[in-house]
N, C-alpha and C. Protein backbone atom coordinates (compact mmCIF):
# COMPACT_ATOMS: atom_id res chain seq x y z
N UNK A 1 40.78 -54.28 -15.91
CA UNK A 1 41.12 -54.14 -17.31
C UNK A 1 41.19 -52.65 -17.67
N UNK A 2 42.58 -52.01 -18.13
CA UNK A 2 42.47 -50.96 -18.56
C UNK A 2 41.86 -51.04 -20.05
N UNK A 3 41.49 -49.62 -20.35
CA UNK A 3 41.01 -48.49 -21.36
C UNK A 3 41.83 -47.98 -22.49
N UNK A 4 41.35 -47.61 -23.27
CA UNK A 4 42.29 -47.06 -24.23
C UNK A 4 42.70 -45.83 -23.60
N UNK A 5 41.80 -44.75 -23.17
CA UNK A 5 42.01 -43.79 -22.22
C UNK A 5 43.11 -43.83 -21.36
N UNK A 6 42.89 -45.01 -20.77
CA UNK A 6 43.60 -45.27 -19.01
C UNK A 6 44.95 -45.47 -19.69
N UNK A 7 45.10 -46.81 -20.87
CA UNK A 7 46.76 -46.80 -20.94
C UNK A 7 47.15 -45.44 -21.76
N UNK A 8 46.75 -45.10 -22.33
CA UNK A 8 47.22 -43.56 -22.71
C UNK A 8 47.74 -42.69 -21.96
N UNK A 9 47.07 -42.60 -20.62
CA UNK A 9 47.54 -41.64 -19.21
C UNK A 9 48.41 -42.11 -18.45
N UNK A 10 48.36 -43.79 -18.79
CA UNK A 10 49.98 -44.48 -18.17
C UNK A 10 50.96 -44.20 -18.89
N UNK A 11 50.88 -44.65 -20.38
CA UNK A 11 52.08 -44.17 -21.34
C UNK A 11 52.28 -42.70 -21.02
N UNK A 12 51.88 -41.98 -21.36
CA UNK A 12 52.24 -40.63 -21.30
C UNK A 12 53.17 -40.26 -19.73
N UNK A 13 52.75 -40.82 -18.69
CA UNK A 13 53.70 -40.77 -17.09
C UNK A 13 54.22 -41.50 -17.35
N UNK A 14 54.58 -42.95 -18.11
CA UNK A 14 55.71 -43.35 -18.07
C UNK A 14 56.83 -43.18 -18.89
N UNK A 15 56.81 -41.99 -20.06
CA UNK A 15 57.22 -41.53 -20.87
C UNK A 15 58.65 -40.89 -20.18
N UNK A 16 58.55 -40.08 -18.93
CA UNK A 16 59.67 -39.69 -18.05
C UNK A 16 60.36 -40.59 -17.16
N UNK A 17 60.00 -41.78 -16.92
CA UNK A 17 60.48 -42.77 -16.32
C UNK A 17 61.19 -43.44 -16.33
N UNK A 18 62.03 -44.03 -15.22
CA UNK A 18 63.53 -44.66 -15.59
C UNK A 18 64.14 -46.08 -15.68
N UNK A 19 64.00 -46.60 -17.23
CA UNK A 19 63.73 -47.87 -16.73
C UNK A 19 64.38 -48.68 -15.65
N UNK A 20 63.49 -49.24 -14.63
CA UNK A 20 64.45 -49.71 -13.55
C UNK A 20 64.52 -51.66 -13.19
N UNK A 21 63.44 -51.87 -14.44
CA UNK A 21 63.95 -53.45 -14.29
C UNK A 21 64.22 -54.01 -15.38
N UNK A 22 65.81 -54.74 -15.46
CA UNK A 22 66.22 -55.39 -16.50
C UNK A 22 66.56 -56.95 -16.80
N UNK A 23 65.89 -57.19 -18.15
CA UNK A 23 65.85 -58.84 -18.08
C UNK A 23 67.09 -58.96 -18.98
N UNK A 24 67.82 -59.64 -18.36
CA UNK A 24 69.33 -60.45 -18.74
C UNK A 24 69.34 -61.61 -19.78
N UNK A 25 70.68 -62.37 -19.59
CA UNK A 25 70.96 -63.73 -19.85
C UNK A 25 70.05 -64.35 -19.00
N UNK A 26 69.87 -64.61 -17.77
CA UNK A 26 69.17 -65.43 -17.13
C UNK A 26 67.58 -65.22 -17.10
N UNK A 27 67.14 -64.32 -17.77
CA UNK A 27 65.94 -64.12 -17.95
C UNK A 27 64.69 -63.83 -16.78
N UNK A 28 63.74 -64.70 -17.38
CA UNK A 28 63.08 -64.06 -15.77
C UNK A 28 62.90 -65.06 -14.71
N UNK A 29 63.66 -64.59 -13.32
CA UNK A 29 63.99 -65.61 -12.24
C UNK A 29 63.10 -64.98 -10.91
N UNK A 30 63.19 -65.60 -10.33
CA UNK A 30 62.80 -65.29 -9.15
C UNK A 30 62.90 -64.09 -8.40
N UNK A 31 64.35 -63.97 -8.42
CA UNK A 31 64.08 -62.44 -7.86
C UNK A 31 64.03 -61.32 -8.89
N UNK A 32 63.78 -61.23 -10.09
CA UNK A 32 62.92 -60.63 -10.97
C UNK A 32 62.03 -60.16 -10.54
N UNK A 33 61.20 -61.35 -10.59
CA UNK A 33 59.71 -61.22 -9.88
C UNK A 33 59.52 -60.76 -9.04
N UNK A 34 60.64 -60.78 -7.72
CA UNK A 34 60.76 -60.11 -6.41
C UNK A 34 60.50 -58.57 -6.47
N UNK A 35 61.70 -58.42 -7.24
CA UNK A 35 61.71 -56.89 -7.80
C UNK A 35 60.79 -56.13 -8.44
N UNK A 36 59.98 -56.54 -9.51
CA UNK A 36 58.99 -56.32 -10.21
C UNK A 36 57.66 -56.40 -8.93
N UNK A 37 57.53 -56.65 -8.16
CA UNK A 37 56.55 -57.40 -7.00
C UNK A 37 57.04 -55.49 -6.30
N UNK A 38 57.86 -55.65 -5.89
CA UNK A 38 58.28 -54.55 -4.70
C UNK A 38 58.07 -53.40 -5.35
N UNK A 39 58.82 -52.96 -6.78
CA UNK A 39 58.54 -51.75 -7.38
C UNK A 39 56.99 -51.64 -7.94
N UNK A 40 56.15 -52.60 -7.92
CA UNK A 40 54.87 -52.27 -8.48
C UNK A 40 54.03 -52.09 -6.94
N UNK A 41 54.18 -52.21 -5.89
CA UNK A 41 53.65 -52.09 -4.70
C UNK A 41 53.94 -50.54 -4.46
N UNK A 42 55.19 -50.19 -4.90
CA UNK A 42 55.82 -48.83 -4.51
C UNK A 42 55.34 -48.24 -5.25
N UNK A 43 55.81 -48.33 -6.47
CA UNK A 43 55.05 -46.80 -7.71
C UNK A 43 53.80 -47.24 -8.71
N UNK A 44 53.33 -48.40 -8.45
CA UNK A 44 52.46 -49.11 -9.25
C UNK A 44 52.43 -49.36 -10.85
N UNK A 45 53.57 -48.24 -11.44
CA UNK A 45 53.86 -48.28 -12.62
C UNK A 45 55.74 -48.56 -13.08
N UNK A 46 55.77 -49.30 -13.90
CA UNK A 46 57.03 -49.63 -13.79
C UNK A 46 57.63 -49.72 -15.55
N UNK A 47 59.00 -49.16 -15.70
CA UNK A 47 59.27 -49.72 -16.82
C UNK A 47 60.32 -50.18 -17.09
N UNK A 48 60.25 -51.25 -17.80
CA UNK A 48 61.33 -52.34 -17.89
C UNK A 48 61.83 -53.06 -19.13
N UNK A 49 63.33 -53.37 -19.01
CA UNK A 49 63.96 -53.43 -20.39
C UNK A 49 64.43 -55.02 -20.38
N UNK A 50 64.36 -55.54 -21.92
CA UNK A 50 64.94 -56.99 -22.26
C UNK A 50 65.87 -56.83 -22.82
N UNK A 51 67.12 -57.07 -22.39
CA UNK A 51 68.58 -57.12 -23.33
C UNK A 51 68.15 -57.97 -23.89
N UNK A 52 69.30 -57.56 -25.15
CA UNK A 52 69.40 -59.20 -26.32
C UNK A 52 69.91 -60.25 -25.78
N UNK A 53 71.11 -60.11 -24.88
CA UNK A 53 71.16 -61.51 -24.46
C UNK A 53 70.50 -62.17 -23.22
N UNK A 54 68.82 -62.10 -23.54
CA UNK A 54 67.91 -62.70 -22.80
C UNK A 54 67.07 -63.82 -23.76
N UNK A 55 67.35 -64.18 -24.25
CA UNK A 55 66.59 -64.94 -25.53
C UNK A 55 65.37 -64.87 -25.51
N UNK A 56 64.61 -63.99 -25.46
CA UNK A 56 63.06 -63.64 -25.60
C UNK A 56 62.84 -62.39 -25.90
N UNK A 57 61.66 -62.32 -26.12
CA UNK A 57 61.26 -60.96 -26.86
C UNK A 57 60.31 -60.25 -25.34
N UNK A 58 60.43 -58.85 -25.70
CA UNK A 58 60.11 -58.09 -24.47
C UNK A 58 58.22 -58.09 -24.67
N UNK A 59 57.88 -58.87 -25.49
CA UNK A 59 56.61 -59.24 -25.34
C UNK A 59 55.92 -60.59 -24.45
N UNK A 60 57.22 -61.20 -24.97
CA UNK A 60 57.03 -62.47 -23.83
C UNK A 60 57.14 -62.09 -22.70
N UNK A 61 58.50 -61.47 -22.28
CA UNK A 61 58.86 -61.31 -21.17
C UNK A 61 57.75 -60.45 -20.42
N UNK A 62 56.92 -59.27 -20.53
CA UNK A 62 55.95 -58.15 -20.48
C UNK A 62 54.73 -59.36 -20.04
N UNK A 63 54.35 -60.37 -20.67
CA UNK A 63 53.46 -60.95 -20.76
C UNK A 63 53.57 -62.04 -19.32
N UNK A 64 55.07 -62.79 -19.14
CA UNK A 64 55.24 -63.28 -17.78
C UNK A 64 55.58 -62.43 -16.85
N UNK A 65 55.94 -61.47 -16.66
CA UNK A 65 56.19 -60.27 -15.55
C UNK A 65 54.30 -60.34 -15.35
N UNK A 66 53.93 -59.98 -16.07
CA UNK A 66 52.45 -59.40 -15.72
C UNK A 66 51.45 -60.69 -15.43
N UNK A 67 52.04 -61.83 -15.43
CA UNK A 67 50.91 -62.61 -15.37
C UNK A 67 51.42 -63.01 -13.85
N UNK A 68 52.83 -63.23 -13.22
CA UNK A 68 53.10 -63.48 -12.40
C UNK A 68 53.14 -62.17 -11.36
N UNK A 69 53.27 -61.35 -11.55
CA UNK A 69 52.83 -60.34 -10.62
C UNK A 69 51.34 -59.92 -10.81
N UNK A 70 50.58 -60.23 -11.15
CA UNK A 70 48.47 -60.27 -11.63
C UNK A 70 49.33 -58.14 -12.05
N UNK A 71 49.16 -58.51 -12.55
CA UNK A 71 49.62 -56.64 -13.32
C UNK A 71 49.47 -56.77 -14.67
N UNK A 72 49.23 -55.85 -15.06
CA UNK A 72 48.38 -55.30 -16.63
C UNK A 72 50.14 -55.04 -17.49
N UNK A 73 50.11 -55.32 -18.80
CA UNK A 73 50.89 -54.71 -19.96
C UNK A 73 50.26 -53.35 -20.29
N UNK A 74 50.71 -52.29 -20.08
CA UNK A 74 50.27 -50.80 -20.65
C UNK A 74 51.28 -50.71 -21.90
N UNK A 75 52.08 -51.32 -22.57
CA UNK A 75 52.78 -50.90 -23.65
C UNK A 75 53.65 -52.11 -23.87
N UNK A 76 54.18 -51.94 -25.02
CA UNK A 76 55.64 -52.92 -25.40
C UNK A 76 56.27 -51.93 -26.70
N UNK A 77 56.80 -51.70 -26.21
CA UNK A 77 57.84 -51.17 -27.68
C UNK A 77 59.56 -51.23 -27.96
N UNK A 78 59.79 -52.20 -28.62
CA UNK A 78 60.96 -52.71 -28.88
C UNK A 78 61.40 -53.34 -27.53
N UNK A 79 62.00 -53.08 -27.01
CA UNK A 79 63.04 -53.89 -26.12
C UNK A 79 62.42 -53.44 -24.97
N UNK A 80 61.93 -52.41 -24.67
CA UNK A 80 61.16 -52.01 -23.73
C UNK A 80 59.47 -52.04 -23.52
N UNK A 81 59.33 -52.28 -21.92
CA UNK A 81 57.86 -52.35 -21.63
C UNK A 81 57.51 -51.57 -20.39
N UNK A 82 55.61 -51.15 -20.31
CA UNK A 82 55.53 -51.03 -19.48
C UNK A 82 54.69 -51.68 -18.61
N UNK A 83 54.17 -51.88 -17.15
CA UNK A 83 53.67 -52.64 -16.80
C UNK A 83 53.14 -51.99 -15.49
N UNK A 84 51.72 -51.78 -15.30
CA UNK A 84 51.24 -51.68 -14.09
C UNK A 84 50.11 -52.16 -13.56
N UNK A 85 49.99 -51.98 -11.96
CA UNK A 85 49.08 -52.55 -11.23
C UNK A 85 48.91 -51.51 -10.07
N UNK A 86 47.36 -51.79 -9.96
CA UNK A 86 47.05 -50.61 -8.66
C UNK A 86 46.93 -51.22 -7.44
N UNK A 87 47.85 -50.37 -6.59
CA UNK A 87 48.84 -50.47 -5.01
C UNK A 87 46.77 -50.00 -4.16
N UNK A 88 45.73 -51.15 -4.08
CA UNK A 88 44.63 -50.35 -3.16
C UNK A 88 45.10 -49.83 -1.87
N UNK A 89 46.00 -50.13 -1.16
CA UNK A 89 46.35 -49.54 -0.06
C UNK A 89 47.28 -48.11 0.11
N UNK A 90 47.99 -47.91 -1.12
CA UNK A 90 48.23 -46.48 -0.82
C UNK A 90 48.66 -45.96 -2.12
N UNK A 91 47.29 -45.95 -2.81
CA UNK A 91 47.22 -45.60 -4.29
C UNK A 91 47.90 -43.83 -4.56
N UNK A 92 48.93 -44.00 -5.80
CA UNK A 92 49.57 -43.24 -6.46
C UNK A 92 48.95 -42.84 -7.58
N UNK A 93 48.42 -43.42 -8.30
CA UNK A 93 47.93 -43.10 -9.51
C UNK A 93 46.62 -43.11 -9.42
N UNK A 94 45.93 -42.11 -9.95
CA UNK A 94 44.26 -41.70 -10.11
C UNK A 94 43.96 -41.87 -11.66
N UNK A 95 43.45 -43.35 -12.04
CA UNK A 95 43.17 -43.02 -13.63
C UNK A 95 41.83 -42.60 -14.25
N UNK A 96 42.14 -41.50 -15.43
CA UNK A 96 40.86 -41.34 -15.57
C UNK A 96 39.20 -42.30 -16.05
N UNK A 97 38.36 -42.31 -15.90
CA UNK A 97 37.68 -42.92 -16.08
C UNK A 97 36.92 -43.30 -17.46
């Protein structure tokens, strides 16, 4: 469970970041999850966008990304989210305590 601290030091690094996963018309599928699975293994922090024509709100969507990949919501704001989980085997991010 992150901190008020901890997501603060995520928001702020993910502030330069590019969002690189996007939820569509088809919403969230399988290889979504795939993707979201692979980029949170790689950079442990990820941020990701809900078009309108996905019929859900990027809180829902933030909320099943993270429950199906066991990964934390660090933010939601408008159409965009962020979402991370710590990689124990070849940790990138040092949060503060």
């Amino acid at each position: 469970m992150l901190n008020s601290r901890q997501r603060a030091q995520l928001r702020g690094m993910a502030n330069g970041y590019d969002t690189i996963l996007h939820i569509g018309k088809g919403g969230i599928t399988d290889t979504v999850i795939k993707q979201a699975q692979e980029a949170l293994t790689s950079r442990e922090l990820i941020k990701a966008c809900v078009l309108e024509t996905s019929g859900m709100t990027s809180r829902q969507a933030a909320d099943m990304i993270a429950d199906k990949t066991h990964s934390e919501v660090v933010q939601v704001i408008g159409s965009k989210f962020i979402v991370y989980r710590e990689n124990k085997d070849d940790k990138k991010i040092f949060l503060v305590k």
